[in-house]
Protein backbone atom coordinates (compact mmCIF):
# COMPACT_ATOMS: atom_id res chain seq x y z
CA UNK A 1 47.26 -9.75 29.16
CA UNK A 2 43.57 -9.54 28.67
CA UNK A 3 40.70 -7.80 31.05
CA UNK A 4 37.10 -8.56 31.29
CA UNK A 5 34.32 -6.40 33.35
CA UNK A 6 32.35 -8.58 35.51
CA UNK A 7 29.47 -6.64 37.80
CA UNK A 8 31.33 -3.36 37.64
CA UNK A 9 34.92 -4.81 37.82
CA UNK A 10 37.43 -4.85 36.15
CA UNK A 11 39.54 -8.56 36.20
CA UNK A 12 42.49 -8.62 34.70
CA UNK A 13 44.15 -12.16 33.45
CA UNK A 14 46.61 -14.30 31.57
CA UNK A 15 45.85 -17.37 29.29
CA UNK A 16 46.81 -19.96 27.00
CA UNK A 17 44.16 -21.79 26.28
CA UNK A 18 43.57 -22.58 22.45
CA UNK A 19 39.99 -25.12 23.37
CA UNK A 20 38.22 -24.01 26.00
CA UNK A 21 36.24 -27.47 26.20
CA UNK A 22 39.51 -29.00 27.11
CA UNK A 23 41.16 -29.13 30.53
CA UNK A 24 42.17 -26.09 31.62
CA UNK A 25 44.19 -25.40 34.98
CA UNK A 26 42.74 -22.08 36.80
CA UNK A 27 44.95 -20.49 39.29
CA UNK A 28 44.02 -18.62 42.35
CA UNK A 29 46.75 -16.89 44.05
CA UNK A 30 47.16 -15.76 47.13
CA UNK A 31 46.43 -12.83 49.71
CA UNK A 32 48.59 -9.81 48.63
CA UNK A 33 49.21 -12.03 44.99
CA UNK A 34 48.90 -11.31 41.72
CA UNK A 35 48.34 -13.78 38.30
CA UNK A 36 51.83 -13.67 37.99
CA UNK A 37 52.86 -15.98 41.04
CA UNK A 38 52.51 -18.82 38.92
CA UNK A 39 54.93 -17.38 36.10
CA UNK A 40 57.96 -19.71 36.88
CA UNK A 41 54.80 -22.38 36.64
CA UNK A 42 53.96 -22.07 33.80
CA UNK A 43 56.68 -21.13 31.87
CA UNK A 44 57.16 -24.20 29.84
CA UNK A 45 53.77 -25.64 30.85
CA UNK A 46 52.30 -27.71 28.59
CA UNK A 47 48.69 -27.56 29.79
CA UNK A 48 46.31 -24.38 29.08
CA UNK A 49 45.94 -22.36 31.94
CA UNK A 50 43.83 -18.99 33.16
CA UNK A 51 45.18 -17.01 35.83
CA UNK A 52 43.44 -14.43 37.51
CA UNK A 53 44.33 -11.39 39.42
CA UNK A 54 41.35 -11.64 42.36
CA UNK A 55 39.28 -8.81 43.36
CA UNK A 56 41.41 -5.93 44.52
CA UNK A 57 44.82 -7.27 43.46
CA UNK A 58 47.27 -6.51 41.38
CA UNK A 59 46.24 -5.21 38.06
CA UNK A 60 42.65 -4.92 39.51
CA UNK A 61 43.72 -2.51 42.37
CA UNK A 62 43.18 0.84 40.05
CA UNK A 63 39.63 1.28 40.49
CA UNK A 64 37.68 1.60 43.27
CA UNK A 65 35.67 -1.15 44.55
CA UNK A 66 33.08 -1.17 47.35
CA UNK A 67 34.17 -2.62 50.84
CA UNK A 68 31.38 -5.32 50.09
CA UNK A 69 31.91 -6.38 46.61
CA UNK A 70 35.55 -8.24 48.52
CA UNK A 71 32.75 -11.15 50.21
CA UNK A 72 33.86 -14.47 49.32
CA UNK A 73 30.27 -14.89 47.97
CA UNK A 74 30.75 -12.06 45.48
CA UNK A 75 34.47 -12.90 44.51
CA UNK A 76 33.26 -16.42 43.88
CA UNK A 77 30.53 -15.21 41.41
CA UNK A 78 32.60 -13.57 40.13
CA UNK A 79 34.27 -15.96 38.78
CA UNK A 80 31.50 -18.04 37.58
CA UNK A 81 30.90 -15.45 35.58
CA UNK A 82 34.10 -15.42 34.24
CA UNK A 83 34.40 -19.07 33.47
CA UNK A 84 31.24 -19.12 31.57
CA UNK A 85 31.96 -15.69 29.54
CA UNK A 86 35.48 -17.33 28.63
CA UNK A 87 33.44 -21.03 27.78
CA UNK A 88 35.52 -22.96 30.33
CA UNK A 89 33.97 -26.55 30.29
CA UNK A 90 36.77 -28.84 31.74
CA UNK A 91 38.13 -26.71 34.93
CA UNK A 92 40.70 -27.63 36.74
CA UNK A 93 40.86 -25.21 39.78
CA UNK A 94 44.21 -24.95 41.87
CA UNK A 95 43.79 -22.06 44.63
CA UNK A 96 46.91 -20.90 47.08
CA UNK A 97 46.77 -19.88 50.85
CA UNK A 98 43.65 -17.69 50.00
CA UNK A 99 42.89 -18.60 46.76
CA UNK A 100 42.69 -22.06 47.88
CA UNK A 101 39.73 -20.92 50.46
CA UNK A 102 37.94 -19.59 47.47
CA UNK A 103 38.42 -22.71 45.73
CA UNK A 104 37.23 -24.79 48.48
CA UNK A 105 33.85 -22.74 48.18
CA UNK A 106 33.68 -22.04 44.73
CA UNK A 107 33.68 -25.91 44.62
CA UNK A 108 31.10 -26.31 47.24
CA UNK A 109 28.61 -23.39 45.43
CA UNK A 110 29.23 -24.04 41.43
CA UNK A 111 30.24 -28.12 41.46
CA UNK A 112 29.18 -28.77 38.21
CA UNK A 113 31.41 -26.19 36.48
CA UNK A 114 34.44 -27.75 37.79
CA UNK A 115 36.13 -31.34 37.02
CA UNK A 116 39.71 -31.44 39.29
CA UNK A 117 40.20 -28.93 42.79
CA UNK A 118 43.95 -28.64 43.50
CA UNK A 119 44.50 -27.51 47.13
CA UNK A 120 48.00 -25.72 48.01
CA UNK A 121 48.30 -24.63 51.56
CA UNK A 122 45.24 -23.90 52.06
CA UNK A 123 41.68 -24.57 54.79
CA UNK A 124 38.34 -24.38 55.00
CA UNK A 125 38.01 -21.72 57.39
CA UNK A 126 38.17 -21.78 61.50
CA UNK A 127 35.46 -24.45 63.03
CA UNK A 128 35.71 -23.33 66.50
CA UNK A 129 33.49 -20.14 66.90
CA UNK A 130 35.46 -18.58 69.82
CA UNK A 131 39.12 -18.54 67.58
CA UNK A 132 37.13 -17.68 64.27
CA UNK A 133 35.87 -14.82 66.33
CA UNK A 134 39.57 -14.17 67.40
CA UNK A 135 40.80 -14.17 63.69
CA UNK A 136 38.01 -11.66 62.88
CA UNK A 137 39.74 -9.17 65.54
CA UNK A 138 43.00 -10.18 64.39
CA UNK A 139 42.02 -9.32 60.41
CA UNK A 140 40.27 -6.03 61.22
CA UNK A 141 43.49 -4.82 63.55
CA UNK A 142 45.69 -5.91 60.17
CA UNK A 143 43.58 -3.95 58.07
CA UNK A 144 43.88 -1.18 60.40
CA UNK A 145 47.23 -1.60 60.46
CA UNK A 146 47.72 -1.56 56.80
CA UNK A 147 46.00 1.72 56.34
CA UNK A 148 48.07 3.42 59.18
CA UNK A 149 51.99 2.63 58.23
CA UNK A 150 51.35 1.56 54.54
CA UNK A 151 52.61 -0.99 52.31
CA UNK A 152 55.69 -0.49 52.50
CA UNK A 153 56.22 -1.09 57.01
CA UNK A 154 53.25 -3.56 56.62
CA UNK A 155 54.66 -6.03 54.05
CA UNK A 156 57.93 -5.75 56.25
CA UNK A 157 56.22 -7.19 58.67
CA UNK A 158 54.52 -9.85 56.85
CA UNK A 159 57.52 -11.15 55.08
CA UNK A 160 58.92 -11.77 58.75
CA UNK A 161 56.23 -14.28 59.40
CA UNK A 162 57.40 -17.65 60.19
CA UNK A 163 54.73 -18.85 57.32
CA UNK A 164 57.14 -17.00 54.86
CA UNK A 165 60.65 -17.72 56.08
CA UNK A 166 61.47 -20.32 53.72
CA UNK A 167 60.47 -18.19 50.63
CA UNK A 168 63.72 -16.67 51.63
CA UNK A 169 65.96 -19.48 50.25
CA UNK A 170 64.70 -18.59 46.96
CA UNK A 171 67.33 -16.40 44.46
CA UNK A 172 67.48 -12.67 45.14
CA UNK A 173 65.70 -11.92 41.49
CA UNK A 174 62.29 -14.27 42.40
CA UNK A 175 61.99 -12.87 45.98
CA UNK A 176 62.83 -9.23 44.91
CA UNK A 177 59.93 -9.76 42.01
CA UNK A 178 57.29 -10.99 44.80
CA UNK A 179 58.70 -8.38 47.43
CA UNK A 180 57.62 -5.77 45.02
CA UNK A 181 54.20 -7.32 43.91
CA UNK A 182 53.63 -6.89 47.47
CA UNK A 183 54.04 -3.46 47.96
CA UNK A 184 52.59 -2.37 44.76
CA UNK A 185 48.91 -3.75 46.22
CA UNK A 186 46.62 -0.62 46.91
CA UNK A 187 46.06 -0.56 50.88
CA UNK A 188 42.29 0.14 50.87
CA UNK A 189 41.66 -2.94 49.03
CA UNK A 190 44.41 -4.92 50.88
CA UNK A 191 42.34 -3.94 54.29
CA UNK A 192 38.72 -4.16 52.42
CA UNK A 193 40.19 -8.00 51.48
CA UNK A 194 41.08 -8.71 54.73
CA UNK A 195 38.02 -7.29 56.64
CA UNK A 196 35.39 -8.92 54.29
CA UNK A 197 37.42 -12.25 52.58
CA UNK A 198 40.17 -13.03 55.86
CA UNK A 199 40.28 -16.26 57.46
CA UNK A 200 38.00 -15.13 60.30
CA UNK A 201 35.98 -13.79 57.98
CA UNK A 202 34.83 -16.27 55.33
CA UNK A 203 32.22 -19.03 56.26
CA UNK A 204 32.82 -22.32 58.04
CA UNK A 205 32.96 -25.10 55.66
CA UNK A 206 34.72 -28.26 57.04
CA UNK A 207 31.18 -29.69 57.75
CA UNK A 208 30.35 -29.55 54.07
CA UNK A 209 33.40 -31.05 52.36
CA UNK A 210 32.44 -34.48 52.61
CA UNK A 211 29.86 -33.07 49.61
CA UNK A 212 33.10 -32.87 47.06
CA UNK A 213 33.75 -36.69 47.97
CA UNK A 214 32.66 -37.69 44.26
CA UNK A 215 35.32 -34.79 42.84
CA UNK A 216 38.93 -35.37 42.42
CA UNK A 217 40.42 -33.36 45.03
CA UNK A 218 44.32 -32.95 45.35
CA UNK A 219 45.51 -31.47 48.37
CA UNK A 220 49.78 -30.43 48.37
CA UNK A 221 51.18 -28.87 51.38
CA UNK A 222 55.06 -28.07 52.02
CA UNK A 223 56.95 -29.81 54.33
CA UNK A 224 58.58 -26.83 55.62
CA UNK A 225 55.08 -25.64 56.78
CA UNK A 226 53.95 -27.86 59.71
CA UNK A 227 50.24 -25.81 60.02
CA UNK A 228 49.69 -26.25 56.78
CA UNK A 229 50.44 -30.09 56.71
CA UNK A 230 48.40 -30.90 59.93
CA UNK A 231 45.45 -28.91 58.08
CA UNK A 232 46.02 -30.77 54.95
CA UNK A 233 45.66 -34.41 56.71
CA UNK A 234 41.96 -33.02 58.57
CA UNK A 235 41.32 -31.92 54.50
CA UNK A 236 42.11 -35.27 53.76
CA UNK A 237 39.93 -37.16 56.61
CA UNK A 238 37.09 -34.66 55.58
CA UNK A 239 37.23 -35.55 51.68
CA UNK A 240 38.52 -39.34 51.68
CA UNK A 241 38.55 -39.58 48.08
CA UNK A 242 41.54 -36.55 47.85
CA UNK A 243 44.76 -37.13 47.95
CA UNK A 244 47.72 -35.38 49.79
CA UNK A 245 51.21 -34.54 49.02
CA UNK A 246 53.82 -33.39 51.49
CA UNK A 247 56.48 -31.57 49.10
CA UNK A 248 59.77 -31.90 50.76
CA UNK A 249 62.27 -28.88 51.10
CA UNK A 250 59.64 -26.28 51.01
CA UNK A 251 57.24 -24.17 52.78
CA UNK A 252 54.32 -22.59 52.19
CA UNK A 253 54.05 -20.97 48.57
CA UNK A 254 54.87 -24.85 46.71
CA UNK A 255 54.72 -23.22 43.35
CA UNK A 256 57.34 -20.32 44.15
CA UNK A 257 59.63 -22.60 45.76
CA UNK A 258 59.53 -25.68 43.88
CA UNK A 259 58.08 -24.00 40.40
CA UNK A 260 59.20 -27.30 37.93
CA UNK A 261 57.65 -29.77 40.43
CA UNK A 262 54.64 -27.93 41.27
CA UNK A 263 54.04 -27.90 36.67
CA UNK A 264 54.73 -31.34 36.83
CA UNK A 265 52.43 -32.64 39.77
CA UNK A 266 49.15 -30.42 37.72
CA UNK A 267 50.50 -32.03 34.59
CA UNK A 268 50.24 -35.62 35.82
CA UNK A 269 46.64 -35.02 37.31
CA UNK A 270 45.18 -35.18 33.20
């Protein structure tokens, strides 16, 4: 495990990367994640690989970070930062559920310091102004929510989603080690995240993705997870060049359920 500060923050991480000006695969986890989701990943993983516990999360949770500094703007130059201090020059940047949304605009902001974006479950934020309003309310009553019964009622809650339900078929060791992930997260930073990075929160930017047409873009979605397929074919008919996956026999979190294939689809994109 390795840290590096980065505008008064502390980012913790896990590597293998032995040439930086190689391809490397970055991975973004989710909301309420840490850099070990993609453990079972990248267990016997050939490639070299950086991931990252995002602002707040995780590792990163023991200090105290201003409401503000959890923008998407910041957390993606953040990361810039990070890439260039580490001498990434061949990125390959996969981003989950959340992590994907930073993706999507770290792609859009720093295009030149990336060469393959790997989508999983993921959009590009709420296009109708009336439900992205909605979301907003819906993000700041979570974050209330969060701070009034703690982690421990809260992630209860969350892991009773229908989003989550198939993450239940996994064995009792894997869900027990992301169960617990969960309620280690600090809730200040879990309600700063979703206040100032949520859904409702971050920008609008399906009208700009037809700007990453000239990238390879890989978009992989679960079958199990019918939102997150329909919003993987409008990624698709926004970016014409990606490419979409449906993973059968899974739901949302592809690289939890269905660790081997998920190392094997990255591996086949070099």
């Amino acid at each position: 495990m390795s840290k590096i500060t980065i505008n008064g923050v502390d980012y913790h991480y896990q590597t293998k990367i032995t040439d930086p000006s190689q391809h490397v695969f970055v991975m973004l986890h989710g909301f309420l994640g840490s850099k070990h989701d993609f453990d079972k990943s990248i267990k016997d993983f050939s490639g070299q690989y950086l991931t990252i516990d995002l602002l707040g999360f995780a590792d990163n949770r023991q200090q105290s970070i201003e409401p503000s500094r959890f923008s998407q703007s910041q957390q993606i130059a953040d990361l810039s930062q990070i890439f260039t201090a580490l001498s990434l020059k061949n990125i390959y940047l996969c981003g989950y559920s959340m992590g994907g949304r930073i993706a999507i605009a770290f792609a859009l902001k720093y295009p030149q310091m990336i060469k393959h974006l790997i989508l999983e479950s993921t959009t590009a934020g709420i296009a109708d102004k009336e439900r992205r309003l909605q979301r907003q309310i819906h993000d700041h009553r979570l974050a209330d929510k969060v701070l009034q019964v703690g982690m421990d009622d809260f992630i209860h809650d969350w892991e009773n989603m229908p989003l989550f339900a198939s993450q239940k078929n996994t064995s009792e060791t894997d869900f027990a080690f992301m169960h617990q992930q969960r309620i280690d997260q600090d809730p200040t930073n879990v309600a700063n995240s979703l206040r100032e990075m949520g859904t409702g929160q971050q920008p609008n930017h399906w009208d700009e993705l037809d700007t990453l047409n000239d990238l390879p873009v890989d978009i992989i979605a679960g079958e199990k997870d019918q939102k997150f397929v329909k919003i993987g074919h409008l990624l698709q008919q926004k970016i014409p060049s990606a490419k979409l996956s449906i993973v059968s026999g899974v739901g949302h979190n592809i690289h939890f359920e269905a660790p081997k294939y998920f190392a094997d689809f990255l591996m086949k994109l070099v």
